[in-house]
N, C-alpha and C. Protein backbone atom coordinates (compact mmCIF):
# COMPACT_ATOMS: atom_id res chain seq x y z
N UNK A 1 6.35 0.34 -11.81
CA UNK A 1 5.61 0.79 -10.65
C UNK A 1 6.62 1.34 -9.64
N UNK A 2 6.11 2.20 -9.44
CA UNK A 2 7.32 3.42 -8.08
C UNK A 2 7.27 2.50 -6.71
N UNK A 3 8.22 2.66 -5.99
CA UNK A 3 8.07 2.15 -4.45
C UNK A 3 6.78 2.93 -3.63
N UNK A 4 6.70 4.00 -4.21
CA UNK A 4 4.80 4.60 -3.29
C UNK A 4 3.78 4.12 -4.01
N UNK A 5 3.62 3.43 -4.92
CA UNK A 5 3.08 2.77 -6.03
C UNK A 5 2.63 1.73 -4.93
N UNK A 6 3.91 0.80 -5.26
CA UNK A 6 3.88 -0.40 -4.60
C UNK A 6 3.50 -0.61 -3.03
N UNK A 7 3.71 0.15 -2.66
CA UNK A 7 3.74 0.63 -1.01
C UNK A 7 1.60 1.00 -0.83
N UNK A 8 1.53 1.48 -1.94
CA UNK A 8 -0.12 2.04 -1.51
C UNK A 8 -0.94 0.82 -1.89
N UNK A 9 -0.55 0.17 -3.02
CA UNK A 9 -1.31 -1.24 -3.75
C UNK A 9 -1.36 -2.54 -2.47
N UNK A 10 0.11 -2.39 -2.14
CA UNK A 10 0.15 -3.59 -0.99
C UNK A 10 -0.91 -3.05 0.16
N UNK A 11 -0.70 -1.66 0.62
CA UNK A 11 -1.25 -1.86 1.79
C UNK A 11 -3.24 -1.82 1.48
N UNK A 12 -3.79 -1.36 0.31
CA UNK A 12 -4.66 -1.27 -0.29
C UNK A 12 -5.32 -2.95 -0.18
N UNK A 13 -4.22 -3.72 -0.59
CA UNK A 13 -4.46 -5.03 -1.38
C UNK A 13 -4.97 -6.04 0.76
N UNK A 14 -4.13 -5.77 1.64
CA UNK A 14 -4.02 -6.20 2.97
C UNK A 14 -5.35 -5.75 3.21
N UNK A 15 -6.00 -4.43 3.56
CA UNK A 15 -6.77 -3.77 3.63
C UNK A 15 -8.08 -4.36 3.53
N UNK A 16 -8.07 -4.73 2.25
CA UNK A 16 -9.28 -5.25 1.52
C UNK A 16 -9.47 -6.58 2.23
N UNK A 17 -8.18 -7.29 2.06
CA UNK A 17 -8.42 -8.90 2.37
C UNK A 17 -8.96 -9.15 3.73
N UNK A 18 -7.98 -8.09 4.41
CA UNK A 18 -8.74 -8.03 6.22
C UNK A 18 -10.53 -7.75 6.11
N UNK A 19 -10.90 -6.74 5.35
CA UNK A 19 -12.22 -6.15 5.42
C UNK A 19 -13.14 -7.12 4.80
N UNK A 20 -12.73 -8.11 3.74
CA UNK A 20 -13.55 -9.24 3.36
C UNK A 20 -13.14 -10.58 4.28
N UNK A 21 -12.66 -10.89 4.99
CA UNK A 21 -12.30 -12.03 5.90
C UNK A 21 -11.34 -12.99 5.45
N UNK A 22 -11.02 -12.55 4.53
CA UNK A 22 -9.95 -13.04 4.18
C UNK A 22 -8.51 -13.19 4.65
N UNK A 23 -7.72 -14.56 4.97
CA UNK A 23 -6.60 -14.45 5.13
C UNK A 23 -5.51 -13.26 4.82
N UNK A 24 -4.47 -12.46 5.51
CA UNK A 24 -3.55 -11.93 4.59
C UNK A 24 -2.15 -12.95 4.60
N UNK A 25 -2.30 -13.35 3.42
CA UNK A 25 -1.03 -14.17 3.28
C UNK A 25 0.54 -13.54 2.31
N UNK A 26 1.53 -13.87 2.51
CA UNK A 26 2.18 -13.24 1.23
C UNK A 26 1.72 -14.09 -0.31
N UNK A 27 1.29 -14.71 -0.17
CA UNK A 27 0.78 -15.71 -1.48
C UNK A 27 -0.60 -15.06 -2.07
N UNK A 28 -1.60 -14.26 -1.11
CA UNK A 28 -2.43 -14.26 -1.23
C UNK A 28 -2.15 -12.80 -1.91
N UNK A 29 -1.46 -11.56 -1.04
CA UNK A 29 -1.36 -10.37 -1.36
C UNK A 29 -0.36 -10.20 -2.64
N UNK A 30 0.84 -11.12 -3.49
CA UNK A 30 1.15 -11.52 -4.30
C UNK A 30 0.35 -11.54 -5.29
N UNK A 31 -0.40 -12.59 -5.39
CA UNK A 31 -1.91 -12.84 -6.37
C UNK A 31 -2.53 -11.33 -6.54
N UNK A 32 -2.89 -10.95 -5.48
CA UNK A 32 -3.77 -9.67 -5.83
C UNK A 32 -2.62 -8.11 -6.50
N UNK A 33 -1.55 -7.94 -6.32
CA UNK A 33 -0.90 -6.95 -6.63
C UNK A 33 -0.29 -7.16 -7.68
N UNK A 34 -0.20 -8.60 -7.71
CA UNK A 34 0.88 -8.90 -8.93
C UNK A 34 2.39 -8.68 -9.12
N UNK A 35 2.82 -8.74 -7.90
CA UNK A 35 4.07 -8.92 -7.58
C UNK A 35 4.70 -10.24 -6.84
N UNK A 36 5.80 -10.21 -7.38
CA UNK A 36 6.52 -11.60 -6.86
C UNK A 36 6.09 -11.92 -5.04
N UNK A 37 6.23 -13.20 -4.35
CA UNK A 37 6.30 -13.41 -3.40
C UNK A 37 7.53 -12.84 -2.68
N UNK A 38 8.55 -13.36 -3.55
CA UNK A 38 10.09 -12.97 -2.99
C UNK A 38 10.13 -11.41 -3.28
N UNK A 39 9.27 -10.66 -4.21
CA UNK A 39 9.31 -8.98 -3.92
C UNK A 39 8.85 -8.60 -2.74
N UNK A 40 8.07 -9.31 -2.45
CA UNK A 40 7.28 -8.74 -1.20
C UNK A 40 8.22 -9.00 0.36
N UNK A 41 9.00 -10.26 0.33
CA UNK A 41 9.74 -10.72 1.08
C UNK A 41 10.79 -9.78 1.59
N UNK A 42 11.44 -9.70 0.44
CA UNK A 42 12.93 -8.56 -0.07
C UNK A 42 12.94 -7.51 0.34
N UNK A 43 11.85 -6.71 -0.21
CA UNK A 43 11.54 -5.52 0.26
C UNK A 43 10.63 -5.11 1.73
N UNK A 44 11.58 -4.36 2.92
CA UNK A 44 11.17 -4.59 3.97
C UNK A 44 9.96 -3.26 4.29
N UNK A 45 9.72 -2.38 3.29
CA UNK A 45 8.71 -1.80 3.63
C UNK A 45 6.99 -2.98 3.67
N UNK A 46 7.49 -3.39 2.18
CA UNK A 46 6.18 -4.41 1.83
C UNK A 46 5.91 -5.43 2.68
N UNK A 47 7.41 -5.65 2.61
CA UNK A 47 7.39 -6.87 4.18
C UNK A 47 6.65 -6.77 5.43
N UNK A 48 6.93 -5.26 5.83
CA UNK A 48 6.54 -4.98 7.22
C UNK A 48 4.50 -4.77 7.11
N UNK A 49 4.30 -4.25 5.86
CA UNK A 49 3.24 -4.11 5.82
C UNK A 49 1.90 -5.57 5.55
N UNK A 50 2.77 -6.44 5.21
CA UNK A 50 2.20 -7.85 4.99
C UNK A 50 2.18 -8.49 6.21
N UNK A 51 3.38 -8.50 6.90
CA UNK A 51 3.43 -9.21 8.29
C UNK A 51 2.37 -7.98 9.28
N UNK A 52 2.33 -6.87 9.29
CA UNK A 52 1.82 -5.89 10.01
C UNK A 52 -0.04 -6.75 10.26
N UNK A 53 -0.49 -6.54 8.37
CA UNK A 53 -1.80 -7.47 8.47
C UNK A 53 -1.93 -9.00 9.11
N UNK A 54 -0.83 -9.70 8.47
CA UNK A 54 -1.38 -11.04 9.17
C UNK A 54 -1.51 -11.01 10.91
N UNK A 55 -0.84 -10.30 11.31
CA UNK A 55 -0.69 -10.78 12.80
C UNK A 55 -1.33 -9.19 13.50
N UNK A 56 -2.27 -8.66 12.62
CA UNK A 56 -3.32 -8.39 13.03
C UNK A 56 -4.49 -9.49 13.43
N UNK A 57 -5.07 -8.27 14.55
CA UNK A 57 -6.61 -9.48 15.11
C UNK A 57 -7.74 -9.67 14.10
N UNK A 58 -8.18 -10.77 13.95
CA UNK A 58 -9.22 -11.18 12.60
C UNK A 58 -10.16 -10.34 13.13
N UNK A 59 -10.60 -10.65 14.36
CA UNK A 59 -12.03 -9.48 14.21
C UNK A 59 -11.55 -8.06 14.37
N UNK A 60 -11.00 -7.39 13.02
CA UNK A 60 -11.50 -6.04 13.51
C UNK A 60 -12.69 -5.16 13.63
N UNK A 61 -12.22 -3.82 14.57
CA UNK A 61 -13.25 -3.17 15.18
C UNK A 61 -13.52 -2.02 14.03
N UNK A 62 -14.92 -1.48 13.71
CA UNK A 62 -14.94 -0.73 12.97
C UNK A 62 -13.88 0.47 12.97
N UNK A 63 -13.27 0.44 14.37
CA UNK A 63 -12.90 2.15 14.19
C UNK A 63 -10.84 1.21 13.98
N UNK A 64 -10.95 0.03 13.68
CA UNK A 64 -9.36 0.03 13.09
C UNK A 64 -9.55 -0.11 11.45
N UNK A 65 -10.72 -0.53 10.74
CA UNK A 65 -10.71 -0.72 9.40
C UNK A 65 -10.61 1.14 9.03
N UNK A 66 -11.55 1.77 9.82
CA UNK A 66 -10.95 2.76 9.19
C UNK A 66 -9.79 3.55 9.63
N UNK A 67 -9.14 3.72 10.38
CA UNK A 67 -7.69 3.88 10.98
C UNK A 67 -7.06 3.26 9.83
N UNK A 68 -6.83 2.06 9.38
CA UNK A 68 -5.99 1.79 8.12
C UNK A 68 -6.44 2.21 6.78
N UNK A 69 -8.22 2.44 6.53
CA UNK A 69 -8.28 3.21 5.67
C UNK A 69 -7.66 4.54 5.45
N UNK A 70 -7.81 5.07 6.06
CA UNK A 70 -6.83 6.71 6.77
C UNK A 70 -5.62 6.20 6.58
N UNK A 71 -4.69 5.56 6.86
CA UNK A 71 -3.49 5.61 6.82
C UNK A 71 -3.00 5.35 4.97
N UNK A 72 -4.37 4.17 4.48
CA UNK A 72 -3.85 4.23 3.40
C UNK A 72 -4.16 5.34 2.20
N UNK A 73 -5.41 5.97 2.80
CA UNK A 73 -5.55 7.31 1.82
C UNK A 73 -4.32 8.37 1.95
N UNK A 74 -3.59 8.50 3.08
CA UNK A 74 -2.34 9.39 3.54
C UNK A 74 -1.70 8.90 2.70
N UNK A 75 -1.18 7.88 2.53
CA UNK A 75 0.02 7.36 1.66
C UNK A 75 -0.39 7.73 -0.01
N UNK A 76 -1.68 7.31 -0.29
CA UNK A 76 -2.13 7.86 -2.04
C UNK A 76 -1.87 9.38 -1.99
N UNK A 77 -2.54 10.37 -0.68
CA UNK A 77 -2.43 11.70 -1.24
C UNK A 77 -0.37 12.02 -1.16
N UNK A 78 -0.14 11.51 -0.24
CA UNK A 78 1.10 12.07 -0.45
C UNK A 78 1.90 11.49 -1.45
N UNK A 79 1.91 9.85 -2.16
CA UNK A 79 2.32 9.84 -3.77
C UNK A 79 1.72 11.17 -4.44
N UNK A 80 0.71 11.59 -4.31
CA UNK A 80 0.27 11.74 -5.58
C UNK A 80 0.45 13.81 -5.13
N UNK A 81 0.66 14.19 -4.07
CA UNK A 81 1.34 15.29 -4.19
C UNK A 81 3.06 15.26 -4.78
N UNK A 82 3.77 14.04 -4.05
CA UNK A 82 4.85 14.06 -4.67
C UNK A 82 4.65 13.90 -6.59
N UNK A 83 4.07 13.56 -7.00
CA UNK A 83 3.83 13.56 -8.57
C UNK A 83 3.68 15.03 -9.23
N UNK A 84 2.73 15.52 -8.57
CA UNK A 84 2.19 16.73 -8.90
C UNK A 84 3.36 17.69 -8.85
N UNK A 85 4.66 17.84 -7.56
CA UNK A 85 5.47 18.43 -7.02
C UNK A 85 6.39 18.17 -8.94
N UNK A 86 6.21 17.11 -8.61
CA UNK A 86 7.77 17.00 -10.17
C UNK A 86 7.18 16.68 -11.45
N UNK A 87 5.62 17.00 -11.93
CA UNK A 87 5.21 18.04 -12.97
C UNK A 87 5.16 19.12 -12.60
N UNK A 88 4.97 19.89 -12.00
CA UNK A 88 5.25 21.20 -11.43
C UNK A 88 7.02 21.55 -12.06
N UNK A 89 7.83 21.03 -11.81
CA UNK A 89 8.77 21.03 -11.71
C UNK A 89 9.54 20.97 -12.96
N UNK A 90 9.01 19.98 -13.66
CA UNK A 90 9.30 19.37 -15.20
C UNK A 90 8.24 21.05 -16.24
N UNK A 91 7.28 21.18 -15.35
CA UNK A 91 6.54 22.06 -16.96
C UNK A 91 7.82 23.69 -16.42
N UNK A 92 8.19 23.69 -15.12
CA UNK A 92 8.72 25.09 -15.49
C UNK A 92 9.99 24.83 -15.90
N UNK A 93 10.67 23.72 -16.01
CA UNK A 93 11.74 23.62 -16.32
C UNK A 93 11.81 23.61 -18.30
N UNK A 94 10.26 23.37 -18.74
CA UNK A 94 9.88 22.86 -20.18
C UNK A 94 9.45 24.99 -20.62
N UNK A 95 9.16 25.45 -19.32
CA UNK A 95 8.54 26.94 -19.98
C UNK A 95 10.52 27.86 -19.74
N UNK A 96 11.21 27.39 -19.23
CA UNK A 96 12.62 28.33 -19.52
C UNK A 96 13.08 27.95 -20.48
């Protein structure tokens, strides 16, 4: 799994747990992504995005669930232009 991989699943995985009432814990977002606790720890993007949810306010307002929806669809389209960018890249390098 790529670091924008991991980066869209975590914040995907926070996302959800906030929008069902659920705690965000690192134990909890662990369980759901399937990555180590101590990955999530280590790595300070994942980090920031785990601590970002917990010490968010439990009641959110409709217009922040989708503000982080938005932020996390930004992060999928731009993996997934960067993907597209280096098949792009790989087929003209496969047609010389």
């Amino acid at each position: 799994m790529s670091t924008h991989d991991r980066i869209n699943t975590v914040e995907r995985v926070c996302t959800d747990l906030v929008r069902h009432g659920h705690p965000v814990t690192f134990t909890a977002v662990a369980k759901a992504t399937g990555l180590s606790r101590s990955t999530l720890y280590r790595d300070t993007d994942l980090r920031a995005i785990v601590e970002h949810h917990t010490q968010a306010k439990t009641a959110e307002t409709p217009m922040t669930v989708i503000t982080d929806e938005i932020t996390t669809l930004r992060a999928a389209v731009s993996t997934l232009s960067e993907q597209v960018r280096s098949h792009d890249e790989q087929l003209r390098r496969l047609r010389d």
